[in-house]
Protein backbone atom coordinates (compact mmCIF):
# COMPACT_ATOMS: atom_id res chain seq x y z
CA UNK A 1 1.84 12.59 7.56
CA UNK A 2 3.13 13.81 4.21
CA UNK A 3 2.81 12.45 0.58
CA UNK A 4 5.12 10.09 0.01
CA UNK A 5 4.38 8.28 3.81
CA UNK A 6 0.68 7.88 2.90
CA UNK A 7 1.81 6.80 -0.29
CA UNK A 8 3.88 4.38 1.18
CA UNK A 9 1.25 3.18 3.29
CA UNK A 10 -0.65 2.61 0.01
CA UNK A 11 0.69 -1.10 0.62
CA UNK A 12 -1.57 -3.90 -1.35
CA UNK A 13 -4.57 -2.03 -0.97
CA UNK A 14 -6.87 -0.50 -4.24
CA UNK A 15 -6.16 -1.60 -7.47
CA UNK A 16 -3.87 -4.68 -6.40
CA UNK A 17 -4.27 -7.46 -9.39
CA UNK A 18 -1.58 -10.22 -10.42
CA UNK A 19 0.84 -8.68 -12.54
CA UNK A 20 1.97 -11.25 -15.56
CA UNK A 21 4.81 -11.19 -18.04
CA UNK A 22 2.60 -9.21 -20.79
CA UNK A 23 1.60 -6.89 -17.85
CA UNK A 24 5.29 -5.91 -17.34
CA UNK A 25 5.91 -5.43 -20.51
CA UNK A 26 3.31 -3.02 -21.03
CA UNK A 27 4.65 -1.42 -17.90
CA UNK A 28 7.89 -0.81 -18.84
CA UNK A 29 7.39 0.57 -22.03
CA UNK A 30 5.17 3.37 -20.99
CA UNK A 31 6.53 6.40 -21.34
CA UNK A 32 4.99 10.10 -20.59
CA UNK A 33 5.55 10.85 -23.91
CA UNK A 34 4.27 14.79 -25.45
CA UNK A 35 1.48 13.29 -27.69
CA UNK A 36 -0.63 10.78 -26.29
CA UNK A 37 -1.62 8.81 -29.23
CA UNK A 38 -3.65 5.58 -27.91
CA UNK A 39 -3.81 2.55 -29.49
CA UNK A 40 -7.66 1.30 -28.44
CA UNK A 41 -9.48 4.52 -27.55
CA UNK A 42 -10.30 7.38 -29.85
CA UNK A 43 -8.28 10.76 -29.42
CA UNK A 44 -10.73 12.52 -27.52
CA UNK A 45 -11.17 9.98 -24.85
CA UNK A 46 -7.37 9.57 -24.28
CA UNK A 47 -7.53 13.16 -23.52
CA UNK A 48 -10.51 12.51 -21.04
CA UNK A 49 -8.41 9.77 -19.86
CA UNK A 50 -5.16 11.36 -19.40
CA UNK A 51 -6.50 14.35 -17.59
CA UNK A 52 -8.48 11.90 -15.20
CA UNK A 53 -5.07 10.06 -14.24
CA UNK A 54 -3.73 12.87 -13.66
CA UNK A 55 -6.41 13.98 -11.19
CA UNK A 56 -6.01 10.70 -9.26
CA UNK A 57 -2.38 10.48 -8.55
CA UNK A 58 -1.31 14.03 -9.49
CA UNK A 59 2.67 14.62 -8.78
CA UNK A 60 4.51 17.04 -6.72
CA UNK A 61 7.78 18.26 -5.59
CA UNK A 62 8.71 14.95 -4.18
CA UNK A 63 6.29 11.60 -6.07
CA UNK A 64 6.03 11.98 -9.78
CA UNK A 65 2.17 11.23 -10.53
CA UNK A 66 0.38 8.76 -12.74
CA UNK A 67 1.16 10.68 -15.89
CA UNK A 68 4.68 10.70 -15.13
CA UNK A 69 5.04 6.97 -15.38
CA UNK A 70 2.68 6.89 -18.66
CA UNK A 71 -0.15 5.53 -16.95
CA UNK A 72 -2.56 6.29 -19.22
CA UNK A 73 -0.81 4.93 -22.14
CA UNK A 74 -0.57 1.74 -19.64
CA UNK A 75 -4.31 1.49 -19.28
CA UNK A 76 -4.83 2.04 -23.18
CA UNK A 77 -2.31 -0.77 -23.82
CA UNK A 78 -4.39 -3.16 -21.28
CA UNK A 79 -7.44 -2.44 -22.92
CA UNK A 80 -5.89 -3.21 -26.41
CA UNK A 81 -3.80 -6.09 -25.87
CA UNK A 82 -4.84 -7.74 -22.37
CA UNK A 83 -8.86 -7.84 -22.17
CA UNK A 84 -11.34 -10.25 -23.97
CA UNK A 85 -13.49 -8.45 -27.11
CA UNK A 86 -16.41 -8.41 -24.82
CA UNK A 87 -14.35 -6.49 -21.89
CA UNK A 88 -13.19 -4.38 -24.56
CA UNK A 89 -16.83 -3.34 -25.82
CA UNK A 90 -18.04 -2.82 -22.75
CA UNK A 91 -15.05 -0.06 -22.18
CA UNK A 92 -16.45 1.52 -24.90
CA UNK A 93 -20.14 1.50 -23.84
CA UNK A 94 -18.34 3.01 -20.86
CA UNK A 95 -16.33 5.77 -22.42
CA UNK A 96 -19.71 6.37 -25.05
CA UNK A 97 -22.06 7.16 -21.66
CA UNK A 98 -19.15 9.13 -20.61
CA UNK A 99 -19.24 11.84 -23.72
CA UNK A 100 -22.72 11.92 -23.29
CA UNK A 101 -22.77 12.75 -19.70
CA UNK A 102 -19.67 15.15 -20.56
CA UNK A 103 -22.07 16.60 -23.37
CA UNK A 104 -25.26 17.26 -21.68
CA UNK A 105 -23.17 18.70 -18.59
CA UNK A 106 -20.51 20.67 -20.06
CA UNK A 107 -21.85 21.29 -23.61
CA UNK A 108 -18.33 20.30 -25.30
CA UNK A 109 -17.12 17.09 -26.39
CA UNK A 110 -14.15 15.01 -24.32
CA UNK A 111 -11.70 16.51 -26.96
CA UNK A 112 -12.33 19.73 -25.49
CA UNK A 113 -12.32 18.97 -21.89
CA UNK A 114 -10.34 20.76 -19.16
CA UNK A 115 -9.21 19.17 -16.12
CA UNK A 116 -11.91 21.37 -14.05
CA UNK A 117 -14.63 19.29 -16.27
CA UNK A 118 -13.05 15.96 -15.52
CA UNK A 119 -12.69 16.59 -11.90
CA UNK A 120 -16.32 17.48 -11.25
CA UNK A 121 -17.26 14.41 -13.53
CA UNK A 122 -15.07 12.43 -11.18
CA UNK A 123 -16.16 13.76 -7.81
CA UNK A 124 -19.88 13.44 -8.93
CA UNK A 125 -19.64 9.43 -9.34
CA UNK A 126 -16.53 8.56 -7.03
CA UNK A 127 -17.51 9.97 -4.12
CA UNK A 128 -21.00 8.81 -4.01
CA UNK A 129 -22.10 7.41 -0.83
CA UNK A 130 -21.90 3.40 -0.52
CA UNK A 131 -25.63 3.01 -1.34
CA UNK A 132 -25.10 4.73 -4.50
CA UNK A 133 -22.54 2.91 -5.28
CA UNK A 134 -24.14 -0.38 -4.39
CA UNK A 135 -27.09 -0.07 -6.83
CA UNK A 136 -24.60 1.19 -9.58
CA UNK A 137 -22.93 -2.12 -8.95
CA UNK A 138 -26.17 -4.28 -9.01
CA UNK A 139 -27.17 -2.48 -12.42
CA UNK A 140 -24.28 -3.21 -14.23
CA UNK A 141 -24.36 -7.12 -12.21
CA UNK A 142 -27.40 -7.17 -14.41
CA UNK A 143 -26.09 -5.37 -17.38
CA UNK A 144 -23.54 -7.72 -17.76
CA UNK A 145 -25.85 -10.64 -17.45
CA UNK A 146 -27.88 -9.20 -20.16
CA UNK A 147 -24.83 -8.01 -22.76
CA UNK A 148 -23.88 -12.02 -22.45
CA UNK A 149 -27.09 -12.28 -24.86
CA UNK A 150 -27.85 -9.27 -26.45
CA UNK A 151 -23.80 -6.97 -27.08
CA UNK A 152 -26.37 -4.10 -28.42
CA UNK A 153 -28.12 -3.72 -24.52
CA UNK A 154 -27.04 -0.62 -22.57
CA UNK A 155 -26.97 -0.32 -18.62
CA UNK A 156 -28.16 2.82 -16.80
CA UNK A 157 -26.04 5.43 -18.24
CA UNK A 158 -24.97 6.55 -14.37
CA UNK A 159 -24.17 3.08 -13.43
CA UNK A 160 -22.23 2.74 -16.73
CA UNK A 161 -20.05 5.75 -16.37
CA UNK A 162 -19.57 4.96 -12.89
CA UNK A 163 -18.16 1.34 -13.31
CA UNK A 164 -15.88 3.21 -16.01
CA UNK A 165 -14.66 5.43 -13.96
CA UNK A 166 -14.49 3.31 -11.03
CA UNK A 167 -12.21 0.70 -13.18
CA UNK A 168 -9.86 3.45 -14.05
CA UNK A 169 -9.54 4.31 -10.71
CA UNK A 170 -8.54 1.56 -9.95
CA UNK A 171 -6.17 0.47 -12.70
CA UNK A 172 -4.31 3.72 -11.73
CA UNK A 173 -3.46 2.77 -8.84
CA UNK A 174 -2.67 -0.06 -9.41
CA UNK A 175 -0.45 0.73 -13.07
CA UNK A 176 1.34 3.79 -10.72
CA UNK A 177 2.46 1.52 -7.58
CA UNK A 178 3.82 -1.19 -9.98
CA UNK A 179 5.99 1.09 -12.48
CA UNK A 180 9.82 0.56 -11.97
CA UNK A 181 10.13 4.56 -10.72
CA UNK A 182 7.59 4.09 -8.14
CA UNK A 183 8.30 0.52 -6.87
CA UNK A 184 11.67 1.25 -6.65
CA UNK A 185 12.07 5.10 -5.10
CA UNK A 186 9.05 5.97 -3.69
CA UNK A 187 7.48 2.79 -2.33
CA UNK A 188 9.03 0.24 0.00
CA UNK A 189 10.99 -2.10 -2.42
CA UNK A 190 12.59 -5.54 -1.33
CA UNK A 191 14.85 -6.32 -4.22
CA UNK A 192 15.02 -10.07 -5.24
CA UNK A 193 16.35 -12.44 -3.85
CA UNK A 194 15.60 -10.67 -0.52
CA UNK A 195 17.78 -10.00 2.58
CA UNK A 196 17.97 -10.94 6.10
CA UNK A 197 18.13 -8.23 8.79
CA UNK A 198 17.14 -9.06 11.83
CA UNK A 199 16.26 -6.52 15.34
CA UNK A 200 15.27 -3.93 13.18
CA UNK A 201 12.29 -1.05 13.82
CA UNK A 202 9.45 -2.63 12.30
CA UNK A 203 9.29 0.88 10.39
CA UNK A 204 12.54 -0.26 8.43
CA UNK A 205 11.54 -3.29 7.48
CA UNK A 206 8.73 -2.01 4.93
C-alpha cells in the first residue's frame, strides 16, 4: 500500500473534531509561509512546534505534509483565538515541561533544536506502551482537577509533556486532513451538494 492509499484510508479516525465557521477560517488562511512568527507561543516553541509537525505528517513526492498546509501556524491560531484562558495556560505548562525536558536531555534550548532532538522527544512519549500512557492520562485527570483550584499546581512533568504532545498529535491530523489541498486532492472528497452514482466498486465511491 503506498502513501497516499493509507492516507486515504486515514478516513474519520485520529484527530477528528467538529470543524466550525472560526475553525475554517483559521484553516484557510494558513499559509507555509518562510518565517513562522506565532501569535500565542514564544519563538522558540514555534520552532519546536513546527519541526514536530513536520515529523508527523512529513511530505513527499506525491502528499504535501503538515507544514505544507501551515499547520503549525493552524494550531498556534487555535490556541490563540479558539481555547478558553485556562486551556490556554495549561498549553503553556505543557510547552514549559517541554523546554525543560528538551534542556536536561539535549542541553540546548527549543530555539536551538534540530529535528533529530524533536523526533527522539517524540518517539520517547508517543510510542509508550498503553499502560504508560494510561497513568499519564490519570495524572493529568487529576492535574486538571487540581489546576480548577489552584492555576499555579503542576502535573508530573512526563505526564505533562506527554498530554502536550499527544494534543498536537492529534490536532495535526486533524488541521492536515481538513485543509482545502488535502480534502480536495489527496483525500476522498464528495463535493456539496453530493451526487448519485449508483453500481459502482465500493472502492470508487470513497
Amino acid at each position: 500500500m503506498d502513501r497516499r492509499q493509507a492516507i486515504k484510508n486515514l478516513g474519520l479516525g485520529a484527530g477528528f473534531l467538529v470543524v466550525t465557521p472560526t475553525i475554517m477560517s483559521l484553516l484557510q488562511s494558513c499559509t507555509n509561509e518562510v518565517e513562522f512568527n506565532p501569535l500565542f507561543i514564544s519563538k522558540g516553541e514555534g520552532h519546536a512546534l513546527r519541526r514536530m509537525v513536520d515529523l508527523i505528517i512529513p511530505s513527499d513526492a506525491k502528499v504535501p505534509g503538515a507544514v505544507d498546509v501551515g499547520v503549525h501556524s493552524f494550531i498556534d491560531g487555535y490556541w490563540n483565538s479558539v481555547i478558553s484562558e485556562e486551556q490556554q495556560a495549561q498549553v503553556k505548562v505543557g510547552f514549559n515541561l517541554l523546554a525543560e525536558k528538551f534542556r536536561s536531555t539535549f542541553n540546548k534550548e527549543l530555539e536551538d533544536g534540530k529535528a533529530e532532538d524533536f523526533d527522539q522527544i517524540l518517539a520517547k512519549y508517543l510510542k509508550t506502551n498503553k499502560e504508560q500512557q494510561k497513568a499519564y492520562n490519570e495524572k493529568m485527570s487529576k492535574f486538571y482537577a487540581a489546576f480548577e483550584n489552584d492555576p499555579t499546581v503542576l502535573p508530573d512533568a512526563d505526564a505533562g509533556v506527554y498530554s502536550l504532545l499527544s494534543n498536537i498529535r492529534s490536532m495535526t491530523i486533524w488541521g492536515w486532513k481538513e485543509s482545502q489541498e488535502i480534502g480536495e486532492n489527496v483525500l476522498w472528497y464528495d463535493p456539496i451538494p453530493g451526487q448519485q452514482k449508483g453500481c459502482i466498486p465500493l472502492s470508487e465511491a470513497g
